[in-house]
N, C-alpha and C. Protein backbone atom coordinates (compact mmCIF):
# COMPACT_ATOMS: atom_id res chain seq x y z
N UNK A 1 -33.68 21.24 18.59
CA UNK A 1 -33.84 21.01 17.16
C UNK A 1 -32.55 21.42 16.44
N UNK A 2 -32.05 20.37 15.90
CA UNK A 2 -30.87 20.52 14.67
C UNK A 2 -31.01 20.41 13.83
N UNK A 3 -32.51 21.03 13.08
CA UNK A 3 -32.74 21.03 11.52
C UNK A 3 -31.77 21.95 10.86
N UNK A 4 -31.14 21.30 9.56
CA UNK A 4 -30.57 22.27 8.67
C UNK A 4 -31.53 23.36 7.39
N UNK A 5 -30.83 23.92 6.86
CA UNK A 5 -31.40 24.47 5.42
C UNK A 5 -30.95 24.24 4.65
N UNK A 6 -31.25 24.62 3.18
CA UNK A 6 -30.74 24.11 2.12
C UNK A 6 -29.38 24.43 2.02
N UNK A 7 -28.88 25.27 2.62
CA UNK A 7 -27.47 25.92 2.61
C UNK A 7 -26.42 25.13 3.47
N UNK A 8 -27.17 24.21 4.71
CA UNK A 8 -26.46 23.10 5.61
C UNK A 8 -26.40 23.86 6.79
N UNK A 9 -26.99 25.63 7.40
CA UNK A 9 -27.05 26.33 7.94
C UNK A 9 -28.36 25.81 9.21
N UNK A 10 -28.42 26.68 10.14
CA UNK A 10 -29.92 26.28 10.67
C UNK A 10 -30.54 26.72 10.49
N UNK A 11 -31.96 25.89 10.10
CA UNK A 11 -33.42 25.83 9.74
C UNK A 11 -33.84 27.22 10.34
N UNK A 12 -34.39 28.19 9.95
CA UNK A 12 -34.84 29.54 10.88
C UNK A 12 -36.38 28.97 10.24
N UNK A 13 -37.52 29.97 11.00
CA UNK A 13 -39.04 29.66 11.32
C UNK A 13 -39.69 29.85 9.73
N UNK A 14 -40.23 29.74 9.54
CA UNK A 14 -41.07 29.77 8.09
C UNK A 14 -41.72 31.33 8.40
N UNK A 15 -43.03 30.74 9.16
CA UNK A 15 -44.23 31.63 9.74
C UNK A 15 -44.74 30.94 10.79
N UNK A 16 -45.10 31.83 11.81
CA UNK A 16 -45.73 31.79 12.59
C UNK A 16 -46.81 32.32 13.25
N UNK A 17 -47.24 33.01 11.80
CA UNK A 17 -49.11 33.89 11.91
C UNK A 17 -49.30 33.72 10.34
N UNK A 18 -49.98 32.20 10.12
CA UNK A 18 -50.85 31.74 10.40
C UNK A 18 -49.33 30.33 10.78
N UNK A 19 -49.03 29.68 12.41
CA UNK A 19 -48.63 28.78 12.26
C UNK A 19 -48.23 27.74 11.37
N UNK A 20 -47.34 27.48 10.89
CA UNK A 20 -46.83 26.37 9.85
C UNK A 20 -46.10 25.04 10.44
N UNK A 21 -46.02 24.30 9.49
CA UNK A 21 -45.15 23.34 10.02
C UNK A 21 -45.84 22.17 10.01
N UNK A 22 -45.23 20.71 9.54
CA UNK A 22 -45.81 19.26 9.93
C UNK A 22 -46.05 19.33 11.41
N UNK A 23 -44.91 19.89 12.43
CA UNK A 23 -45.58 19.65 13.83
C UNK A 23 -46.25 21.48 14.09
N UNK A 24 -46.59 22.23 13.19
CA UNK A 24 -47.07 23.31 14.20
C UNK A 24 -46.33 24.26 14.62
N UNK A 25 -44.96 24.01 14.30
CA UNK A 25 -44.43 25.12 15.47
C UNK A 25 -43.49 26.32 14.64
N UNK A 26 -43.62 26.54 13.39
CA UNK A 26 -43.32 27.49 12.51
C UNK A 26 -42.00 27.03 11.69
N UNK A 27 -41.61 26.01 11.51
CA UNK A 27 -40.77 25.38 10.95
C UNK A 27 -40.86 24.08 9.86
N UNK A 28 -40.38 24.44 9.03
CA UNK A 28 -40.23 23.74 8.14
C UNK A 28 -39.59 22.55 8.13
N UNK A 29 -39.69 21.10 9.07
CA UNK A 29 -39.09 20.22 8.94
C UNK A 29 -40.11 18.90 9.44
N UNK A 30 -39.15 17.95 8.88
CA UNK A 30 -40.27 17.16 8.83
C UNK A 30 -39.89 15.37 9.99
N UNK A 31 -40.76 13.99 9.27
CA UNK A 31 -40.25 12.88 9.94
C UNK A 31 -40.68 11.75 9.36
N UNK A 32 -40.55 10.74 9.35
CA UNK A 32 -41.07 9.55 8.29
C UNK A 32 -42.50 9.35 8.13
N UNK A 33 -43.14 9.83 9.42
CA UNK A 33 -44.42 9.80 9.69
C UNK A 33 -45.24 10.86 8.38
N UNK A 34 -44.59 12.02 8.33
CA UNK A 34 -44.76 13.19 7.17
C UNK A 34 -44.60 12.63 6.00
N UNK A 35 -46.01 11.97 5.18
CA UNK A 35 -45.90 11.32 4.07
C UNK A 35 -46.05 13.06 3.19
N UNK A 36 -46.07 13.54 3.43
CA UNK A 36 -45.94 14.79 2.04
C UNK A 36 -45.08 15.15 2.52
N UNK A 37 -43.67 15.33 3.06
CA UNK A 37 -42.75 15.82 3.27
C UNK A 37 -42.44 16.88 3.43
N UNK A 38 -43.05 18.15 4.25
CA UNK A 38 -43.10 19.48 4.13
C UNK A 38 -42.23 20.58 4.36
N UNK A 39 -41.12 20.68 3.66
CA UNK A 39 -40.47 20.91 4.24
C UNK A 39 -39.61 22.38 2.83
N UNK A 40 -40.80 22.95 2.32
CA UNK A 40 -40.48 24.23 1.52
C UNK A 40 -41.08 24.88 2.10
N UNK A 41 -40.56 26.20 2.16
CA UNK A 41 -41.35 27.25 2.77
C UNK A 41 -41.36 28.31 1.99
N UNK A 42 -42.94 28.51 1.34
CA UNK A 42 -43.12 29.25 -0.12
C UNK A 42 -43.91 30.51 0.96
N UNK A 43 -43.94 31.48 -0.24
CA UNK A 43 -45.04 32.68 -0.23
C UNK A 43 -45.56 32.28 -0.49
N UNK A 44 -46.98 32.04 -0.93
CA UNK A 44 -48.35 31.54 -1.16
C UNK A 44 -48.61 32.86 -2.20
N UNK A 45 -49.33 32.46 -3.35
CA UNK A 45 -50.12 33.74 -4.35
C UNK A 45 -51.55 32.73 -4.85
N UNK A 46 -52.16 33.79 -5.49
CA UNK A 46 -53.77 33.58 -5.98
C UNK A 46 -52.98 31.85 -6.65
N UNK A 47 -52.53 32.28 -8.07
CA UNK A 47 -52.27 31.15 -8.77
C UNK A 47 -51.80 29.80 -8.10
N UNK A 48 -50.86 29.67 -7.07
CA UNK A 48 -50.77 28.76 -6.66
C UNK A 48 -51.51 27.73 -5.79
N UNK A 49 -52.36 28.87 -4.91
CA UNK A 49 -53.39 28.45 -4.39
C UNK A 49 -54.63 27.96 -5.12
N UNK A 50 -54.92 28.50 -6.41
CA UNK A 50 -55.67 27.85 -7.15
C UNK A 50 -55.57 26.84 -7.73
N UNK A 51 -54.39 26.64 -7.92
CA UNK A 51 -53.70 25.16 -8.73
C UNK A 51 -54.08 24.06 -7.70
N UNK A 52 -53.24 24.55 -6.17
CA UNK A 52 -53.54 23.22 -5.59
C UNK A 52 -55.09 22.69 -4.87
N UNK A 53 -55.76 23.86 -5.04
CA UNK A 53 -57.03 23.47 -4.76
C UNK A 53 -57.81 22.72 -6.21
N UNK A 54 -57.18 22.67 -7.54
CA UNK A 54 -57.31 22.25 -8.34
C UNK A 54 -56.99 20.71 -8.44
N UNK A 55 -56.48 20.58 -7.61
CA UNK A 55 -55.45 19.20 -7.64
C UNK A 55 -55.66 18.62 -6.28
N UNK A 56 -56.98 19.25 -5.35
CA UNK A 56 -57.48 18.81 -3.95
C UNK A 56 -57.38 18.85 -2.85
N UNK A 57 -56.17 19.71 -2.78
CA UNK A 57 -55.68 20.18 -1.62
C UNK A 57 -56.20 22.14 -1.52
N UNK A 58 -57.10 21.71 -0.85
CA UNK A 58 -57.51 23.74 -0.62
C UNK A 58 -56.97 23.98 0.00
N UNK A 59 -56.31 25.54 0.59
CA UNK A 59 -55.57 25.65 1.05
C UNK A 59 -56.14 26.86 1.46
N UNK A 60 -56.79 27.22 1.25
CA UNK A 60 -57.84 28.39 1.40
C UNK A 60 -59.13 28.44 2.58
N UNK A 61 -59.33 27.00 2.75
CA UNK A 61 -60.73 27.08 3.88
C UNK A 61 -60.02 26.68 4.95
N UNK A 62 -60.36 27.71 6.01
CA UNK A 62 -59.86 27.27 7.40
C UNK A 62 -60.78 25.62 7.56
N UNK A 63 -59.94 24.99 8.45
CA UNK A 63 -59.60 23.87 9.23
C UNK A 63 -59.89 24.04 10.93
N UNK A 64 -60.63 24.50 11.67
CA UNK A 64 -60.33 24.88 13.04
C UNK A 64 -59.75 23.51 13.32
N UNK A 65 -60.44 22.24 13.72
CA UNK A 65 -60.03 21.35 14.25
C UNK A 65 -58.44 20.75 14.12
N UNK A 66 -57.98 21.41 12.94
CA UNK A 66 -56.34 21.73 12.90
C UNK A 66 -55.94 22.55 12.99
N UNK A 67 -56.41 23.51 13.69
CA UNK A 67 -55.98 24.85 13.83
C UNK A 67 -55.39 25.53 12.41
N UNK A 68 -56.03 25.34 11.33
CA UNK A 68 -55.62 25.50 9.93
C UNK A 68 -56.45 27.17 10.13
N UNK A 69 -56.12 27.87 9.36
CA UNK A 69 -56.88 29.08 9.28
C UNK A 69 -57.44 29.75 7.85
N UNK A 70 -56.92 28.89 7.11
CA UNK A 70 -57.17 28.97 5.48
C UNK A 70 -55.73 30.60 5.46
N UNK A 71 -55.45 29.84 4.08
CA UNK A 71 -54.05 30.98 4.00
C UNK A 71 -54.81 31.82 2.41
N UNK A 72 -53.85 32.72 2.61
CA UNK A 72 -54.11 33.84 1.86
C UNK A 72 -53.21 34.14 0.77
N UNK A 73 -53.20 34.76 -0.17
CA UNK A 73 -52.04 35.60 -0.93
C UNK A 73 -51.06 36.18 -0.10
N UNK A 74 -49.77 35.88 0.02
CA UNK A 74 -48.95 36.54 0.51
C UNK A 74 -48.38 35.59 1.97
N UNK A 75 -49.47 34.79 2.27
CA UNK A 75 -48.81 34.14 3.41
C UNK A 75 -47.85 32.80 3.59
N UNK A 76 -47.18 33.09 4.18
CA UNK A 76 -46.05 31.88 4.10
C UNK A 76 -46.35 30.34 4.64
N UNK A 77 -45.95 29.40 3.98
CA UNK A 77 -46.98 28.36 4.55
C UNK A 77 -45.58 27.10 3.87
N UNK A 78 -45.55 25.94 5.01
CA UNK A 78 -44.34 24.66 4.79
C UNK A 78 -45.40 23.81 3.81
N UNK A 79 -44.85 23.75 2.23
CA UNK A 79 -45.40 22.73 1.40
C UNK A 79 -44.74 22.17 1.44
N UNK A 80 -45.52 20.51 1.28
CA UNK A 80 -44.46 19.21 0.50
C UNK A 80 -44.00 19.86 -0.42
N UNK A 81 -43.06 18.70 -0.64
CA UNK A 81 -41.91 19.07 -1.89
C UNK A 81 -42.65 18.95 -3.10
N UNK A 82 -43.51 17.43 -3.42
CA UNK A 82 -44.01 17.07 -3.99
C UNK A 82 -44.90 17.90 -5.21
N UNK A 83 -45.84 18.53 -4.26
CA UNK A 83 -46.63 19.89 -4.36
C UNK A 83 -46.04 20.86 -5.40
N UNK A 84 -45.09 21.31 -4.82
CA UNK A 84 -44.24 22.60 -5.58
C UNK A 84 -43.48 21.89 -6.19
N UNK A 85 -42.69 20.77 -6.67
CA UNK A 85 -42.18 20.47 -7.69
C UNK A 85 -43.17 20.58 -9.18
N UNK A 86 -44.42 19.87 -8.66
CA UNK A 86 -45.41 19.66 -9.56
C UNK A 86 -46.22 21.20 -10.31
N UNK A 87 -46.14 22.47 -8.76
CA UNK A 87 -46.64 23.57 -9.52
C UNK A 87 -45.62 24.14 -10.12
N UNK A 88 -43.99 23.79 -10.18
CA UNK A 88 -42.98 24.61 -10.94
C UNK A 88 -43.22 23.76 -12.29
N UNK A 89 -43.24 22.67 -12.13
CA UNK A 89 -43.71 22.13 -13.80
C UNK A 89 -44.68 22.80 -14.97
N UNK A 90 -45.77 22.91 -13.56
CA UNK A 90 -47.27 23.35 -14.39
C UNK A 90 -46.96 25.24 -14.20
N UNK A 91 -46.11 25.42 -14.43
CA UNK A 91 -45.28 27.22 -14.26
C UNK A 91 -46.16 28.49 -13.03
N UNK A 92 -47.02 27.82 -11.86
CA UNK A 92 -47.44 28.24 -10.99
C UNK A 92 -46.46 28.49 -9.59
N UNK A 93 -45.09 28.23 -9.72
CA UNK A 93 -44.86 27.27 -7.98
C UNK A 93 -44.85 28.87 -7.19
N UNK A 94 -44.65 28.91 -6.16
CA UNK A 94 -44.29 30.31 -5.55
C UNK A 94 -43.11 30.29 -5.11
N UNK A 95 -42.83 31.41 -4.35
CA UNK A 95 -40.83 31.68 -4.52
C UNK A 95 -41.27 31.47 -3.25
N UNK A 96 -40.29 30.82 -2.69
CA UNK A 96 -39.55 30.28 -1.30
C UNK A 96 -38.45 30.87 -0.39
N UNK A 97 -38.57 30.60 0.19
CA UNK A 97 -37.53 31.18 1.28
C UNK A 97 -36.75 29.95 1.97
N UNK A 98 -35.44 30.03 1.23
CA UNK A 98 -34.46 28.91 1.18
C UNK A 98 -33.68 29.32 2.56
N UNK A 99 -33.58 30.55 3.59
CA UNK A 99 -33.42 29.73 4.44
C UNK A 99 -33.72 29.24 5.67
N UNK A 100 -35.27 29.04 5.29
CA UNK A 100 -36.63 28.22 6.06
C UNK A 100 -37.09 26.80 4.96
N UNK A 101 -36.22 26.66 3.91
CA UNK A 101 -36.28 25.56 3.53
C UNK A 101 -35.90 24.24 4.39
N UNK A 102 -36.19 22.96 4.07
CA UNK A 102 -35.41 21.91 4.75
C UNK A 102 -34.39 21.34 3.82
N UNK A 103 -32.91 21.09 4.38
CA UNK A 103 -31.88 20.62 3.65
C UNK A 103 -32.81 18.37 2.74
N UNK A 104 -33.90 18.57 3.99
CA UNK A 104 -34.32 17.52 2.53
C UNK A 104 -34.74 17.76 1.32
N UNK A 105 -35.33 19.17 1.23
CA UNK A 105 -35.81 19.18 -0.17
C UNK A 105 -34.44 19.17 -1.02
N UNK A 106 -33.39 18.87 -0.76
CA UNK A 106 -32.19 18.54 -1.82
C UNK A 106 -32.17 17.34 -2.55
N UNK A 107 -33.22 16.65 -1.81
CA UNK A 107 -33.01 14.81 -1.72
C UNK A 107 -33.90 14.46 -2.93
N UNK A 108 -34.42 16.17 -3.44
CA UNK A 108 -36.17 15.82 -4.27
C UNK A 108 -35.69 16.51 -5.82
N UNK A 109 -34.68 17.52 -5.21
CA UNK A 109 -34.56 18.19 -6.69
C UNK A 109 -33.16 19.62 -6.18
N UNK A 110 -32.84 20.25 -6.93
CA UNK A 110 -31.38 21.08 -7.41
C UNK A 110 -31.34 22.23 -6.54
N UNK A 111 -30.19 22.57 -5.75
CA UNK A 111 -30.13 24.05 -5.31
C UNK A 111 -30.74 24.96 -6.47
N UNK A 112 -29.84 24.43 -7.07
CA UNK A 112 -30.12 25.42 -8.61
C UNK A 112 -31.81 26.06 -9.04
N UNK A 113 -32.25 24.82 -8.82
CA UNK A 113 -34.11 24.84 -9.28
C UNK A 113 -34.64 25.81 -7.94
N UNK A 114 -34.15 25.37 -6.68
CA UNK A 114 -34.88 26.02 -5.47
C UNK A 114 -34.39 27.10 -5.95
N UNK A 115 -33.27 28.26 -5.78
CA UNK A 115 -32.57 29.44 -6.06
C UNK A 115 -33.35 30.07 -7.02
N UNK A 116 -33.47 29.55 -7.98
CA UNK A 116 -34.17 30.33 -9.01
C UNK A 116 -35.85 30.65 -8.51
N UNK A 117 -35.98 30.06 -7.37
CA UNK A 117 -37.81 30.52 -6.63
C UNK A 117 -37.60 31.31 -5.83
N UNK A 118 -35.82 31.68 -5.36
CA UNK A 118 -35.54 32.47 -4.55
C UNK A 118 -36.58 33.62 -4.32
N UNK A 119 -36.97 34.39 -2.65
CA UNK A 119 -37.54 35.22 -2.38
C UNK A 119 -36.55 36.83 -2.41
């Protein structure tokens, strides 16, 4: 794997208790197949998690059959871009860890905007 970060550095793991990742394997990167593009890697808090279960995506009830485990306050988890562009609008997003970001989320919006979610 030659994923970059937002910095053009290599991709380091998001989390890997509770597993993350479009494929699973604690990394934040993604493939055309990945229609939400997942490739931020936020802290997770109450508010954000409430927003996007507001907006249909729970994020909270385990999944066994995806080995999903429902995430918590505090746990690190690869969102689409999409997602967290939309909760920094609505002033919920959570701070990220840019460098377990993917150098695509550049393609979506500003070093500048990610930095300021800095962890």
């Amino acid at each position: 794997m030659n994923a970059l970060n937002v910095y053009g550095q290599p991709l380091i793991a998001c989390c890997t208790n509770p597993m993350t990742g479009y494929f699973r394997d604690g990394f934040c990167r993604t493939m055309p197949e990945d229609t939400g593009t997942h490739v931020v890697c936020a802290k997770v808090t109450d508010d954000f998690l409430a927003y996007t279960k507001s907006r249909g995506n729970d994020l909270t009830t385990a999944i066994p059959q995806w080995q999903f485990p429902g995430l918590q306050p505090g746990d690190k988890w690869c969102l689409c871009i999409s997602r967290w562009l939309e909760a920094e609008k609505a002033g919920v997003a959570p701070k990220i860890d840019l460098n377990a970001t993917h150098i695509k989320a550049l393609e979506y919006t500003s070093l500048e905007l990610l930095e300021s979610y800095a962890l």
